[in-house]
C-alpha atoms as a PDB file:
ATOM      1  CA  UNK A   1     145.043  85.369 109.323  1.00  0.00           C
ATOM      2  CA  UNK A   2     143.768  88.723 109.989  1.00  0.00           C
ATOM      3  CA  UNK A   3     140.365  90.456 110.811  1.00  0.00           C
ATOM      4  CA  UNK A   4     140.181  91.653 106.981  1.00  0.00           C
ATOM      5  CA  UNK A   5     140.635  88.599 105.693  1.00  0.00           C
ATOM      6  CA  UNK A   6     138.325  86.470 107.519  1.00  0.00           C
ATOM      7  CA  UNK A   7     135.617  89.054 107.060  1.00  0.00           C
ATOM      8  CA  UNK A   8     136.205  88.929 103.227  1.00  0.00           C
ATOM      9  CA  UNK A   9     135.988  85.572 103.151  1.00  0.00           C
ATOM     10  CA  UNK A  10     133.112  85.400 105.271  1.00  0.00           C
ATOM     11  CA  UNK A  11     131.516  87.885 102.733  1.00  0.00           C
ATOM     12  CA  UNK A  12     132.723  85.999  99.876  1.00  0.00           C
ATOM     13  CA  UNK A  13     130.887  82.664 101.413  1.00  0.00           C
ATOM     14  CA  UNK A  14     127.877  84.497 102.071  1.00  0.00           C
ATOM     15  CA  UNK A  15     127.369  86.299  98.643  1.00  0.00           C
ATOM     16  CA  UNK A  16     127.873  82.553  97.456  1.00  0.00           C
ATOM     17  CA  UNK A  17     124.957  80.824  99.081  1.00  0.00           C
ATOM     18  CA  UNK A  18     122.695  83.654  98.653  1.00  0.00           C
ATOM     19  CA  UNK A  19     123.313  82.889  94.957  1.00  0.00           C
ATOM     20  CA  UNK A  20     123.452  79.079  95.336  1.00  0.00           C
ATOM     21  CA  UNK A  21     120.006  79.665  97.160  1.00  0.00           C
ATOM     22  CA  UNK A  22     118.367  81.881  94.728  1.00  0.00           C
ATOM     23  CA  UNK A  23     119.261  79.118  92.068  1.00  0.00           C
ATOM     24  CA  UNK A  24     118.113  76.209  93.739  1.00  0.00           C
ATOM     25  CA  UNK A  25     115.035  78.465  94.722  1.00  0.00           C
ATOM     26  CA  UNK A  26     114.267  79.509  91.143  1.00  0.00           C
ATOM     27  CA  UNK A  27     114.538  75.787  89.984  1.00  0.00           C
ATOM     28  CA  UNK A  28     111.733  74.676  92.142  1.00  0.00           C
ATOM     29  CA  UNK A  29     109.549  77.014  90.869  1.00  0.00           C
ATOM     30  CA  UNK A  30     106.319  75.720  89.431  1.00  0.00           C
ATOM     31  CA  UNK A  31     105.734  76.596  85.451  1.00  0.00           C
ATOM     32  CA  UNK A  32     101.916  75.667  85.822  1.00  0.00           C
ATOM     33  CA  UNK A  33      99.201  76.303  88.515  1.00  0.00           C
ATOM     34  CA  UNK A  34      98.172  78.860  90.688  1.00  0.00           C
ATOM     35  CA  UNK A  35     101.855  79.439  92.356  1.00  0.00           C
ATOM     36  CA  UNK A  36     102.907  79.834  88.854  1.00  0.00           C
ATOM     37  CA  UNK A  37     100.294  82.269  87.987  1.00  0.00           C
ATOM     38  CA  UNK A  38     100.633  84.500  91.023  1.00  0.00           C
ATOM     39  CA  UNK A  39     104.396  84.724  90.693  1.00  0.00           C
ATOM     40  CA  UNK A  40     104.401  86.007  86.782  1.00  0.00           C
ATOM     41  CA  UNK A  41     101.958  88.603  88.458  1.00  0.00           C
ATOM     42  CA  UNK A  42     104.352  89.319  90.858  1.00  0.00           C
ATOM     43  CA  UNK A  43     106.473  91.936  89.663  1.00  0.00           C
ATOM     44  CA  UNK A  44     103.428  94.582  88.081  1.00  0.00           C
ATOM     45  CA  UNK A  45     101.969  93.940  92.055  1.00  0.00           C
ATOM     46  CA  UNK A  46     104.857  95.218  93.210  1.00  0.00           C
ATOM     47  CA  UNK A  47     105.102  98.366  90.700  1.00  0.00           C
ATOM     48  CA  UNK A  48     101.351  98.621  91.760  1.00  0.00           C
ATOM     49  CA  UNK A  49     101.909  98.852  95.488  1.00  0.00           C
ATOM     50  CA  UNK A  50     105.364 101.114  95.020  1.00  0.00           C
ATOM     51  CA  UNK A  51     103.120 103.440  92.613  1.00  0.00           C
ATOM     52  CA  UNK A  52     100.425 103.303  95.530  1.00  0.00           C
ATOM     53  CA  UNK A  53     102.652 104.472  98.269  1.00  0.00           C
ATOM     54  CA  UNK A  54     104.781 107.316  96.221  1.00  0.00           C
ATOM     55  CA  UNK A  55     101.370 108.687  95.230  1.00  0.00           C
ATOM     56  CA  UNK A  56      99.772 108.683  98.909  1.00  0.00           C
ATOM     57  CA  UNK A  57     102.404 111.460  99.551  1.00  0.00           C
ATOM     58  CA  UNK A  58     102.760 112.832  96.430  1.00  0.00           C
ATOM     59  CA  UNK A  59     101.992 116.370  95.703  1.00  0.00           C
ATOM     60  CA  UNK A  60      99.922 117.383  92.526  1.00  0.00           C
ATOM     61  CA  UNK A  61     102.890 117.716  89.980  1.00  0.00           C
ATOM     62  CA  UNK A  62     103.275 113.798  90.640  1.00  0.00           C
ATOM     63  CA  UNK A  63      99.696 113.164  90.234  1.00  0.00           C
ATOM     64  CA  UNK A  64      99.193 114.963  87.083  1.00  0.00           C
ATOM     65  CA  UNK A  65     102.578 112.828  85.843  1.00  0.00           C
ATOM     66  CA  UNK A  66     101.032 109.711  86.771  1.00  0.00           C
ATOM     67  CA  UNK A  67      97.954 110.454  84.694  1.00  0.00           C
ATOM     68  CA  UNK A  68      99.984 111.595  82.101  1.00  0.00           C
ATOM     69  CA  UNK A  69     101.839 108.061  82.326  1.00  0.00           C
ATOM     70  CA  UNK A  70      98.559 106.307  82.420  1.00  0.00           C
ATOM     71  CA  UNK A  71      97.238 107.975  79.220  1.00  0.00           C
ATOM     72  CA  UNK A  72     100.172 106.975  77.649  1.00  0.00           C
ATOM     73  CA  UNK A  73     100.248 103.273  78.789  1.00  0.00           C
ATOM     74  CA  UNK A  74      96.436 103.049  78.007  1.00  0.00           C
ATOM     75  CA  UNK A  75      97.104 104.226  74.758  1.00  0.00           C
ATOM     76  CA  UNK A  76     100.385 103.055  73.663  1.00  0.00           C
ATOM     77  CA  UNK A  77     101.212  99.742  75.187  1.00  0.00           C
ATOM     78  CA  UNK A  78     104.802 101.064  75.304  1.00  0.00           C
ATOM     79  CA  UNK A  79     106.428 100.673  78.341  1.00  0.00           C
ATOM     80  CA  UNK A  80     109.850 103.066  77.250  1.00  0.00           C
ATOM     81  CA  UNK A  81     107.156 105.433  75.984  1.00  0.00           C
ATOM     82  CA  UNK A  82     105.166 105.334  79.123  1.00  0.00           C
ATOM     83  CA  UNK A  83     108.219 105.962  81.410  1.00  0.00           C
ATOM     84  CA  UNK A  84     109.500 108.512  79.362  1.00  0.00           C
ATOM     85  CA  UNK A  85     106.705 110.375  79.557  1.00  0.00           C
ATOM     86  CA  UNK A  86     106.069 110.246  83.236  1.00  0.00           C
ATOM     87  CA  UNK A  87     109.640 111.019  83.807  1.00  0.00           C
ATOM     88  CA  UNK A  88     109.457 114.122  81.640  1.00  0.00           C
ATOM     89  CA  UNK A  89     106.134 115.047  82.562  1.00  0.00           C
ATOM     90  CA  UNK A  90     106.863 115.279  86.438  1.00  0.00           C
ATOM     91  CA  UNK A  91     110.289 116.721  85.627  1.00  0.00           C
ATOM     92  CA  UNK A  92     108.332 119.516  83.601  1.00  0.00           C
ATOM     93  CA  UNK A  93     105.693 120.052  86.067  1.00  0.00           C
ATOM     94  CA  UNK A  94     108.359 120.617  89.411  1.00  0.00           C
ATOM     95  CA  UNK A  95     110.314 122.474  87.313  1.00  0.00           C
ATOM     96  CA  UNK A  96     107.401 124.994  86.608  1.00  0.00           C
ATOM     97  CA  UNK A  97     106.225 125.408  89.867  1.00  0.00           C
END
């Protein structure tokens, strides 16, 4: 056997039992409790704290966006709305300045 070989299987093996460990991982989740209540708020935490960081650097074109995106989620309750409109909102404001 050669080097490629053995690394492609070693990739192989290891793209298997990261799978086969998610699975087994994701069936021992609790559905009730406090574990189960922190992990279904989970993924807006994470859009918070992304959000957070992007906007501690961001210049005003992205801050005006994000209230523009805000306005619309406030209002709307539509995420596809919301997103388009803070993508076309910053895109419009860094393209005019």
């Amino acid at each position: 056997m050669n080097e490629q070989a053995i690394v492609i299987g070693g990739l192989a093996l290891g793209t298997f039992a990261i799978r086969l460990g998610g699975y087994l991982l994701g069936a021992s989740i609790p559905e009730s409790g406090p574990w189960a209540r922190a992990l279904q708020a989970l993924p807006g935490c994470l859009i918070a704290a992304l959000l957070a960081v992007i906007l501690v650097q961001a210049e005003p074109a992205e801050w005006t966006a994000a209230s523009v995106a805000l306005a619309v989620a406030l209002l709307s309750r539509s995420l596809p709305l919301t997103m388009l409109a803070g993508v076309g909102s910053v895109w419009l404001l860094r393209s005019l300045t």
